[in-house]
N, C-alpha and C. Protein backbone atom coordinates (compact mmCIF):
# COMPACT_ATOMS: atom_id res chain seq x y z
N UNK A 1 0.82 -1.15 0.00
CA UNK A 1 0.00 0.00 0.00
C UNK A 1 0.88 1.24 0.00
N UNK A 2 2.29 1.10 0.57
CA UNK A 2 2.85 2.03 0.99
C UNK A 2 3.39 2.18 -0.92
N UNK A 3 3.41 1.70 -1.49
CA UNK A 3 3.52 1.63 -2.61
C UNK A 3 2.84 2.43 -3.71
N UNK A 4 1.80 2.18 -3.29
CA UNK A 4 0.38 2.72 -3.99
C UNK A 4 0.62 4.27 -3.75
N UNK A 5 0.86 4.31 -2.64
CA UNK A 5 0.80 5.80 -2.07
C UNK A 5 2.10 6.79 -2.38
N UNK A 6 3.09 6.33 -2.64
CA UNK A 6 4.58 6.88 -3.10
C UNK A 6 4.43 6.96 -4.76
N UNK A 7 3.39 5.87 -5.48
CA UNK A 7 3.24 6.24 -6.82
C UNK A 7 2.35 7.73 -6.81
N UNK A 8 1.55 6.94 -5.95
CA UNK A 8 0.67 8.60 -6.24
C UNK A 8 0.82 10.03 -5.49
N UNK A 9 2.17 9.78 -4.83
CA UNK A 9 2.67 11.21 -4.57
C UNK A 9 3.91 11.81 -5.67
N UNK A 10 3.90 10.54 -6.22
CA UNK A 10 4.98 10.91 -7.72
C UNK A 10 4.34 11.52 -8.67
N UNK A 11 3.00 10.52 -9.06
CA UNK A 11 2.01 11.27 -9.88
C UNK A 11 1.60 12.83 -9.71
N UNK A 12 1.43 12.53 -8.29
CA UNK A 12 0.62 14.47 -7.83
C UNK A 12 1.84 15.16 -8.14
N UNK A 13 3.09 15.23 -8.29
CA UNK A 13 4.53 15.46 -7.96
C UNK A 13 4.58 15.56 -9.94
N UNK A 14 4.18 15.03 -10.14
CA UNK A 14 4.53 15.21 -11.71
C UNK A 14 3.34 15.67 -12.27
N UNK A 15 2.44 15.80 -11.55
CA UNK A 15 1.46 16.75 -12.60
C UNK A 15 1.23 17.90 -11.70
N UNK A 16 1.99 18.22 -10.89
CA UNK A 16 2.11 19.59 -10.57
C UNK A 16 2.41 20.87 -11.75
N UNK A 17 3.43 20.09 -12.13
CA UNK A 17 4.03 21.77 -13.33
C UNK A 17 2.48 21.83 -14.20
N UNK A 18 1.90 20.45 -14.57
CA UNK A 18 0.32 21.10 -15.37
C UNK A 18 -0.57 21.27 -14.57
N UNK A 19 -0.78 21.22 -13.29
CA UNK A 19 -1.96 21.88 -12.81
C UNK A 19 -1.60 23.74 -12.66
N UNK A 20 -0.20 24.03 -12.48
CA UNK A 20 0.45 25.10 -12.22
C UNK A 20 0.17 25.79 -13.66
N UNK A 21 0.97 25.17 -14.45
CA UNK A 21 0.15 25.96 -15.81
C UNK A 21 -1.05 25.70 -16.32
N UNK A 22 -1.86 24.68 -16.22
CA UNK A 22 -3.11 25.45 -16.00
C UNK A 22 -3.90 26.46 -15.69
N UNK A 23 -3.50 26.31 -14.10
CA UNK A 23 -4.28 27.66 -13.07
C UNK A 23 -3.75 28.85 -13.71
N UNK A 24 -2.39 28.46 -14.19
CA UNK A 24 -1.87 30.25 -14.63
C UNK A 24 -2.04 30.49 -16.00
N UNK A 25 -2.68 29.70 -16.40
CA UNK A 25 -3.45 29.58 -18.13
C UNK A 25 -4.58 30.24 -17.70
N UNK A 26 -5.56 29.77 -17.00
CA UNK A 26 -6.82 30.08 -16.83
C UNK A 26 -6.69 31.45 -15.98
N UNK A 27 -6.07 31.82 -15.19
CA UNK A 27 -6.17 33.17 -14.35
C UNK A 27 -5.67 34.25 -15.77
N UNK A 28 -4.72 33.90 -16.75
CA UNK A 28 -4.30 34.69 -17.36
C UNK A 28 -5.19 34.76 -18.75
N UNK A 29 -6.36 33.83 -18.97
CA UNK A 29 -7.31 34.32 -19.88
C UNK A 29 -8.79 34.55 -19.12
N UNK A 30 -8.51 34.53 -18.25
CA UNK A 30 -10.00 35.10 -17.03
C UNK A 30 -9.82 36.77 -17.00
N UNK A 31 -8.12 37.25 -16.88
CA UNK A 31 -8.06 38.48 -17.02
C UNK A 31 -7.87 39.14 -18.39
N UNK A 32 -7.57 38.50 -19.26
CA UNK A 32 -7.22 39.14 -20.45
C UNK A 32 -8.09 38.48 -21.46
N UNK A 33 -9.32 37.71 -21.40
CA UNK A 33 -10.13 37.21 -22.23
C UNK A 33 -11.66 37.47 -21.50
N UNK A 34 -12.28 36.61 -20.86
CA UNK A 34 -13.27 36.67 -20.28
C UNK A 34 -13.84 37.54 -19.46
N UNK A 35 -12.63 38.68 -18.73
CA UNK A 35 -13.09 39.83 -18.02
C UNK A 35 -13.93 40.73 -19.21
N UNK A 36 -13.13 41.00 -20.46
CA UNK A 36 -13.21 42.23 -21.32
C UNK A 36 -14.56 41.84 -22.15
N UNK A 37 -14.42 40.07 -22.16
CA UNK A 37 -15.57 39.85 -23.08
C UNK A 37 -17.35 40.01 -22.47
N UNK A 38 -16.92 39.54 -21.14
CA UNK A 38 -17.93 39.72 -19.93
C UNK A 38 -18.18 41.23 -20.09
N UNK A 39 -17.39 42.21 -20.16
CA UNK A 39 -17.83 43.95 -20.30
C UNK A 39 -18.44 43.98 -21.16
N UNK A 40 -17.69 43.87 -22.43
CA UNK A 40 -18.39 44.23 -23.97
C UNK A 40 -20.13 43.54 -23.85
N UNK A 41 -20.36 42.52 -23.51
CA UNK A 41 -21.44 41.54 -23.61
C UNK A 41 -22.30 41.97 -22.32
N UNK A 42 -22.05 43.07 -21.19
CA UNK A 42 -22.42 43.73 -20.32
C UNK A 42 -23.44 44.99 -20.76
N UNK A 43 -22.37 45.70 -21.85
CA UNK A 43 -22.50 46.44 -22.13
C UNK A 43 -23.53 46.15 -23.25
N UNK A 44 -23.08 45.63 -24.20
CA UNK A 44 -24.46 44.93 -25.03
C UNK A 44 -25.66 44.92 -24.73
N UNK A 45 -25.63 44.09 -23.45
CA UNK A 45 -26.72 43.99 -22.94
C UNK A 45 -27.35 45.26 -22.90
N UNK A 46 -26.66 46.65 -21.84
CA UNK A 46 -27.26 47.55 -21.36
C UNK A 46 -28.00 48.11 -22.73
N UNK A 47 -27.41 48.55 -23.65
CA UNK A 47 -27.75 49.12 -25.01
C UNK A 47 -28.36 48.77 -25.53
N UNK A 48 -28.70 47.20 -25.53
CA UNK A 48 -30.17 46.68 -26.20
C UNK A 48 -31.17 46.86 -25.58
N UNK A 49 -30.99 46.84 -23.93
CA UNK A 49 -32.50 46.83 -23.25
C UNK A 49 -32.62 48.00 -23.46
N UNK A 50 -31.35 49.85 -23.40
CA UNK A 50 -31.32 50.70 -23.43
C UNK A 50 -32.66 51.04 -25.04
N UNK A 51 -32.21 50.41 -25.76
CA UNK A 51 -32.79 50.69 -27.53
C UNK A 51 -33.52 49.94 -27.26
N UNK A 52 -34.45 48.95 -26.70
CA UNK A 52 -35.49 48.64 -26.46
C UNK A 52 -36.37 49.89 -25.52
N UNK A 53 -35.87 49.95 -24.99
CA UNK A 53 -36.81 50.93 -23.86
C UNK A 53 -37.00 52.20 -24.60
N UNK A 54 -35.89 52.86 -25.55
CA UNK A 54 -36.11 53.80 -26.27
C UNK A 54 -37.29 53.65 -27.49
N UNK A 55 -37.03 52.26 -27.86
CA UNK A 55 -37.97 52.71 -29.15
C UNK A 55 -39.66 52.07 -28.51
N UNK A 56 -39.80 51.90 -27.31
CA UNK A 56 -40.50 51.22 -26.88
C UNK A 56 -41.55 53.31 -26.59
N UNK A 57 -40.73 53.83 -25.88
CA UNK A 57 -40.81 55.37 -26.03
C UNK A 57 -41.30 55.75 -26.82
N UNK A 58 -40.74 55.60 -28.01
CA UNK A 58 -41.02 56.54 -29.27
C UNK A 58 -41.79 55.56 -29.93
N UNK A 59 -42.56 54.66 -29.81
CA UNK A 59 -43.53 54.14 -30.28
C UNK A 59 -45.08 54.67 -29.75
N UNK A 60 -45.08 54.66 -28.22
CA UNK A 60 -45.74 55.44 -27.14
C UNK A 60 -46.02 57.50 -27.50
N UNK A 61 -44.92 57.30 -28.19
CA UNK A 61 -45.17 59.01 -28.28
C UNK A 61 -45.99 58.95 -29.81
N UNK A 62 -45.56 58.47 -30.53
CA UNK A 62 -45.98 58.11 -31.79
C UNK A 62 -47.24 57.74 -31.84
N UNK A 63 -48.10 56.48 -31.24
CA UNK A 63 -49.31 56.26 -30.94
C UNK A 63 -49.77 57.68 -30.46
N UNK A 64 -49.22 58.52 -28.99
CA UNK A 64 -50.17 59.45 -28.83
C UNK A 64 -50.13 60.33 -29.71
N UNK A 65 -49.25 60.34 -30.51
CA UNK A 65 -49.07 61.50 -31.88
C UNK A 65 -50.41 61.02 -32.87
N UNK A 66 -50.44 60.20 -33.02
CA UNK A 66 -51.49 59.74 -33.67
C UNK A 66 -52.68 59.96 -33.21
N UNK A 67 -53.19 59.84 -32.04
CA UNK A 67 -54.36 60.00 -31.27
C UNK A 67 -54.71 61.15 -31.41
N UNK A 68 -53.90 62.26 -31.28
CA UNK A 68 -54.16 63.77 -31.05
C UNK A 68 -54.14 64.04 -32.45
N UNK A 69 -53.37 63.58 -33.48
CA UNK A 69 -53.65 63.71 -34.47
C UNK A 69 -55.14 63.46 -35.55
N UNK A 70 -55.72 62.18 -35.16
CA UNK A 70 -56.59 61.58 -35.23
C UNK A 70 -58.15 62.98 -34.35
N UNK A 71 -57.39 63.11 -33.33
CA UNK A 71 -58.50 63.87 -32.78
C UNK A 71 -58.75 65.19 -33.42
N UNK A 72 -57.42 65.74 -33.72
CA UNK A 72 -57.72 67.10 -34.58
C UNK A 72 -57.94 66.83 -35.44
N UNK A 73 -58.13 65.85 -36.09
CA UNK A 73 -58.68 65.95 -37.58
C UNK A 73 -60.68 65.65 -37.29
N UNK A 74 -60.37 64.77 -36.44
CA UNK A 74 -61.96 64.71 -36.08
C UNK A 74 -63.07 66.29 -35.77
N UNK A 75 -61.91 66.90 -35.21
CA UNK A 75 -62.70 68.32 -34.75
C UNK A 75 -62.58 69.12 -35.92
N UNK A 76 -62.09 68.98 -37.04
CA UNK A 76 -61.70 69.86 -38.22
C UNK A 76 -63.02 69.11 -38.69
N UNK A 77 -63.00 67.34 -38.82
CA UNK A 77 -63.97 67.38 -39.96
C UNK A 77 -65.49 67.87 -39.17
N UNK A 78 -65.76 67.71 -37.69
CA UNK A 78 -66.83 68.65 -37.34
C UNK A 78 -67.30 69.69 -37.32
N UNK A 79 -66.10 70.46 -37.48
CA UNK A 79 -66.09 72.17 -37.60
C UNK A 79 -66.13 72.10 -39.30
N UNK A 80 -65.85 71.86 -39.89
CA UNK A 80 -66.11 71.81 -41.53
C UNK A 80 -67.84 71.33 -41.51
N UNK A 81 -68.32 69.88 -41.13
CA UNK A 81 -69.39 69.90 -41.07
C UNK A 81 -70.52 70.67 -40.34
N UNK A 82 -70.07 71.49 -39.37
CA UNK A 82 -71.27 72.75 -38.66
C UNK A 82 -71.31 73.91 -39.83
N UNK A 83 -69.96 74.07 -40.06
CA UNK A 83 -70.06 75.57 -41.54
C UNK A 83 -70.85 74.89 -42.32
N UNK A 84 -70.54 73.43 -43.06
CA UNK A 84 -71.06 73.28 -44.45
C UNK A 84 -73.07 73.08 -43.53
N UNK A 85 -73.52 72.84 -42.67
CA UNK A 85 -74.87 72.64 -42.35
C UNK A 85 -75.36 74.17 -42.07
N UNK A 86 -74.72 75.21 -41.54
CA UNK A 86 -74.85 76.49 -41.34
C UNK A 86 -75.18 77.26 -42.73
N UNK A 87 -73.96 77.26 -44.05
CA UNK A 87 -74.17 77.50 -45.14
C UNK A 87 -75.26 76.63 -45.62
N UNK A 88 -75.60 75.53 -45.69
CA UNK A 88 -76.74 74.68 -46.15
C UNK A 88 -77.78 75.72 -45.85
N UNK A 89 -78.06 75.69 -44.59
CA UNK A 89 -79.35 76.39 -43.69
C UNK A 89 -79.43 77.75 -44.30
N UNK A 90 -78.41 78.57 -44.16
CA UNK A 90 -78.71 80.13 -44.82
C UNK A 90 -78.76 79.89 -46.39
N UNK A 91 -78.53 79.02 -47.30
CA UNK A 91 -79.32 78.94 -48.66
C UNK A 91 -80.51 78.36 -48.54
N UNK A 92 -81.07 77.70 -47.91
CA UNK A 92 -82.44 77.00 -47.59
C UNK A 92 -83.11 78.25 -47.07
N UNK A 93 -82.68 79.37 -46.03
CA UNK A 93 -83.77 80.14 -45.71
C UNK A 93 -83.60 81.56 -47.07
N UNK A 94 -82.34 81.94 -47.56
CA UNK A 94 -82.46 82.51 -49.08
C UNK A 94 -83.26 82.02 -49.72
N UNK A 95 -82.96 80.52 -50.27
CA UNK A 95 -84.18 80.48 -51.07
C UNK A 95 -85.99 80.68 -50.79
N UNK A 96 -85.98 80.34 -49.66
CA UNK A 96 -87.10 79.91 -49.04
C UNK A 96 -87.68 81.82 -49.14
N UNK A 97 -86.99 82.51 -48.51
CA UNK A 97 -87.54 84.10 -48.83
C UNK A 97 -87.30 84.14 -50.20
N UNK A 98 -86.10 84.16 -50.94
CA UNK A 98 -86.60 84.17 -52.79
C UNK A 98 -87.97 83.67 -52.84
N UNK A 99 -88.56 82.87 -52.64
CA UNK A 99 -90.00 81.58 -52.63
C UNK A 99 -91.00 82.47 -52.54
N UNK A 100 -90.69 82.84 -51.64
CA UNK A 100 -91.55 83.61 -50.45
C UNK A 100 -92.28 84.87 -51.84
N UNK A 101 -90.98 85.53 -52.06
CA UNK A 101 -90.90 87.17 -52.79
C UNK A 101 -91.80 86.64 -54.06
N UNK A 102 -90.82 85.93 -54.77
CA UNK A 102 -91.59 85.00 -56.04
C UNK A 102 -93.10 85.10 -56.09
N UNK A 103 -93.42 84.20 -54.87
CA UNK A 103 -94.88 83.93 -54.62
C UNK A 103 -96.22 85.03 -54.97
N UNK A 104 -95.25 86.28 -53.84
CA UNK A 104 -95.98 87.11 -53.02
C UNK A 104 -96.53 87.88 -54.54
N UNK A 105 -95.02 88.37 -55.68
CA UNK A 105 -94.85 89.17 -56.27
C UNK A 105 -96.14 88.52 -57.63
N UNK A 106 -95.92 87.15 -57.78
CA UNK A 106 -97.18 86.23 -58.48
C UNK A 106 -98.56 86.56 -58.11
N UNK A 107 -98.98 86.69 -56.93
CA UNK A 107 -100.07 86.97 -56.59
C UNK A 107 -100.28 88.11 -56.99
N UNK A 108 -99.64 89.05 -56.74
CA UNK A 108 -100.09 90.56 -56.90
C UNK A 108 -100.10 90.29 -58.77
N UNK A 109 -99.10 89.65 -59.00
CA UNK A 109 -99.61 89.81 -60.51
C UNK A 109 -100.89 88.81 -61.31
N UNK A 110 -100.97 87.91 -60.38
CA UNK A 110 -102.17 87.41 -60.80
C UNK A 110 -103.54 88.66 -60.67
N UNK A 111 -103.15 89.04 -59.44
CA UNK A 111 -104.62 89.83 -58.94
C UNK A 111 -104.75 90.48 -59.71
N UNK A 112 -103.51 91.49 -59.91
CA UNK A 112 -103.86 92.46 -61.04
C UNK A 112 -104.06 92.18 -62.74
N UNK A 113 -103.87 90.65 -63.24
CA UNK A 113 -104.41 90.50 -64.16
C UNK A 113 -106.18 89.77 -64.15
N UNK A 114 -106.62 89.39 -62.95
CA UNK A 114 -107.78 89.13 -62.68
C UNK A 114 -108.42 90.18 -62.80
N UNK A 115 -107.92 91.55 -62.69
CA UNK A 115 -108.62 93.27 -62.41
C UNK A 115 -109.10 93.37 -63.63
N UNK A 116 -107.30 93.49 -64.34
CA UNK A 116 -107.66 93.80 -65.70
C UNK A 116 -108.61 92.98 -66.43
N UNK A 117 -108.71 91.56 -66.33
CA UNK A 117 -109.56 90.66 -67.32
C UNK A 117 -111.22 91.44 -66.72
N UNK A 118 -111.18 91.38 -65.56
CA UNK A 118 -112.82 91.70 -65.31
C UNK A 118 -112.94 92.80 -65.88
N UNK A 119 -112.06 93.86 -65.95
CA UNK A 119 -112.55 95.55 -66.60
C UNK A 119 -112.43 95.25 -67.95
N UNK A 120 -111.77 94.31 -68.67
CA UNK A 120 -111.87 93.87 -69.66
C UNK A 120 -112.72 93.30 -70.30
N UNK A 121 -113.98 92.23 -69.75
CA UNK A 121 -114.74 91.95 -69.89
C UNK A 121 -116.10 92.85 -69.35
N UNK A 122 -116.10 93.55 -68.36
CA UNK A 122 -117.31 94.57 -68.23
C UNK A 122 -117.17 95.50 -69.32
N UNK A 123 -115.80 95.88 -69.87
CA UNK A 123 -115.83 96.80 -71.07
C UNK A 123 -116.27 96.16 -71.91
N UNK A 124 -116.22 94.94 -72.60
CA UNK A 124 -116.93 93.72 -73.80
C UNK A 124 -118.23 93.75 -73.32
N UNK A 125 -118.27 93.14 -72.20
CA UNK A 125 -120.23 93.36 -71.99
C UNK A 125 -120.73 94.68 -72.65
N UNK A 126 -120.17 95.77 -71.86
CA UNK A 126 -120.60 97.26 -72.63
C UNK A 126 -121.02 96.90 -73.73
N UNK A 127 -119.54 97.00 -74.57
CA UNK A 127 -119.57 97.36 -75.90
C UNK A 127 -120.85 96.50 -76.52
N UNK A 128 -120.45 95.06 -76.20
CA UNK A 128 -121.80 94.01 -76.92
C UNK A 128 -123.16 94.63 -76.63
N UNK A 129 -123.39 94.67 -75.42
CA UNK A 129 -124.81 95.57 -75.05
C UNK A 129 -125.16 96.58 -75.70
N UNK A 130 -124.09 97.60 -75.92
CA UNK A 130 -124.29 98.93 -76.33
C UNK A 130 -124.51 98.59 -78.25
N UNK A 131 -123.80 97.51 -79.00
CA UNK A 131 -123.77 97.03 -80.20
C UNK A 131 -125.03 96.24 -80.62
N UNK A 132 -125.66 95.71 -79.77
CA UNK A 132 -126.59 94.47 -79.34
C UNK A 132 -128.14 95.01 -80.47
N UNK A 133 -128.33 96.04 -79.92
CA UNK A 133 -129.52 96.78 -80.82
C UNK A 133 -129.56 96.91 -82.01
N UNK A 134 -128.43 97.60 -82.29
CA UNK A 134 -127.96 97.92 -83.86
C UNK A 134 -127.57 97.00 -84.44
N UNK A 135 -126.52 95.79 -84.19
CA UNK A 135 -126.55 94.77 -84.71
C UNK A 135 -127.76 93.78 -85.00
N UNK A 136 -128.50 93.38 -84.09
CA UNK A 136 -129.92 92.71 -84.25
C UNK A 136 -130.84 93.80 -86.02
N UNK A 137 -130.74 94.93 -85.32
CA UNK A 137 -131.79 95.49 -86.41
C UNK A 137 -130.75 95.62 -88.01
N UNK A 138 -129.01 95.24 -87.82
CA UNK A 138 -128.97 95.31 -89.15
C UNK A 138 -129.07 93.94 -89.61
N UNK A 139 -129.23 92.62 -88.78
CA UNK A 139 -129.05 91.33 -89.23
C UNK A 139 -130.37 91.16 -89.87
N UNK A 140 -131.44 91.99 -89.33
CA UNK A 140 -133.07 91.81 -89.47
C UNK A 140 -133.27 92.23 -91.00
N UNK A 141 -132.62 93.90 -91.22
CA UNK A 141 -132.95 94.57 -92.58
C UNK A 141 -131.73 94.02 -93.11
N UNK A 142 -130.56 93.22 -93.21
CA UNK A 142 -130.28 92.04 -93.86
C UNK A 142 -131.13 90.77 -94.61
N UNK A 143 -131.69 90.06 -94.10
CA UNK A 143 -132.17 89.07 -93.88
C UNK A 143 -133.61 89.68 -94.62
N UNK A 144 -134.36 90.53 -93.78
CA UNK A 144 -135.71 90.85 -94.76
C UNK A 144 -135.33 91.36 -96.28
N UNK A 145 -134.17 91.92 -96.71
CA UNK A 145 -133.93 93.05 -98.10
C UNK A 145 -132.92 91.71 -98.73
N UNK A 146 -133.25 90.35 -98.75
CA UNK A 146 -131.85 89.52 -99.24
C UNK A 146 -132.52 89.49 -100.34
N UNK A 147 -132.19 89.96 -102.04
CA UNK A 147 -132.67 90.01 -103.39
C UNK A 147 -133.10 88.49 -103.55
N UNK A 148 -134.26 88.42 -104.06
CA UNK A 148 -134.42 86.98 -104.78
C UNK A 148 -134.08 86.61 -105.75
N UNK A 149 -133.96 85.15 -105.97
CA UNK A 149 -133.35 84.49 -106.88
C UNK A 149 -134.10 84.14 -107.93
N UNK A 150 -133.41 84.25 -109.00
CA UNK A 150 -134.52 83.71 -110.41
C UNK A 150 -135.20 82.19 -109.93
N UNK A 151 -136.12 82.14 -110.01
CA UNK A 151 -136.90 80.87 -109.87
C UNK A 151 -137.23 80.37 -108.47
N UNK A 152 -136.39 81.32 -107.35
CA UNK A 152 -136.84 81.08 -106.41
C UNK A 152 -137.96 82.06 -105.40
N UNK A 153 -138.82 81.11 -104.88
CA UNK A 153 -139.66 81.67 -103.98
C UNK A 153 -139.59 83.02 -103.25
N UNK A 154 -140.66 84.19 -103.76
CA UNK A 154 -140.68 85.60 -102.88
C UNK A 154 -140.70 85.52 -101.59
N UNK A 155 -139.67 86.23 -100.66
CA UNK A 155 -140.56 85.90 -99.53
C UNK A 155 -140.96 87.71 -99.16
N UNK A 156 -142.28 87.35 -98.21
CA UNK A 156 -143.19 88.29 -97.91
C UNK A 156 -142.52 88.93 -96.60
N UNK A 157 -142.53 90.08 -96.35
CA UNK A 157 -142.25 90.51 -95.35
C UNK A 157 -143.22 90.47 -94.25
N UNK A 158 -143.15 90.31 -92.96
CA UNK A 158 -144.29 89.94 -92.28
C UNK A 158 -144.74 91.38 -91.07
């Protein structure tokens, strides 16, 4: 056993110089490899969550840019639609008084051609009335003085 144990203090004894350069392998790329790469990849990190959180921001401002945008246009197209129903309304009550004038100005000209037709026709009554006599008595000494015809019947005056 004592055997066993003198090999394997030869062994530990001879792999000393590689556990030694090992450890001083590994301490010397822990500081000059894995420290710097651990920063850079630190830093990475910070700058992505950093540009995440930023555009996460300006997505947020952007949506409310939109909203307010969205809203002023909503109040433009309402305020456009109160003028265009306002202008609607004041040509609806223009025309409606044009209508009105039209109407009013029709009547009076009807009336006054209803005036004229009646003085127009009481003047025709006149005249016919006042013609009525004299015409009858010339249709009469017409009619009684009509010359007779060869071969036809005298007539007698009655």
């Amino acid at each position: 056993m004592q055997e066993i144990v003198q090999q394997l203090g030869e062994l530990f004894l001879q792999a000393t110089p590689t556990v030694l350069i090992v450890l001083i392998f590994y301490g010397v790329l822990r500081v000059l490899f894995f420290k710097p790469l651990l920063a850079v990849m630190a830093e990475r990190q910070a700058r992505t969550a950093g540009a995440r959180k930023g555009a996460e921001a300006a997505q947020a401002a952007a949506a409310e840019k939109v909203k307010q945008y969205q809203e002023a246009l909503k109040q433009a197209r309402g305020q456009v639609y109160a003028e265009q129903e306002a202008a609607r309304k004041k040509l609806l009550e223009e025309r409606a008084a044009q209508i009105k004038d039209a109407r009013t100005k029709a009547s009076g000209e009807v009336s006054a051609a209803k005036a004229r037709v009646t003085t127009e026709l009481a003047a025709a009554r006149r005249d016919v009335e006042a013609t009525v006599a004299q015409l009858s008595a010339e249709i009469a000494r017409r009619i009684l003085q009509t010359p007779s015809r060869p071969g036809a019947p005298m007539r007698e005056a009655r």
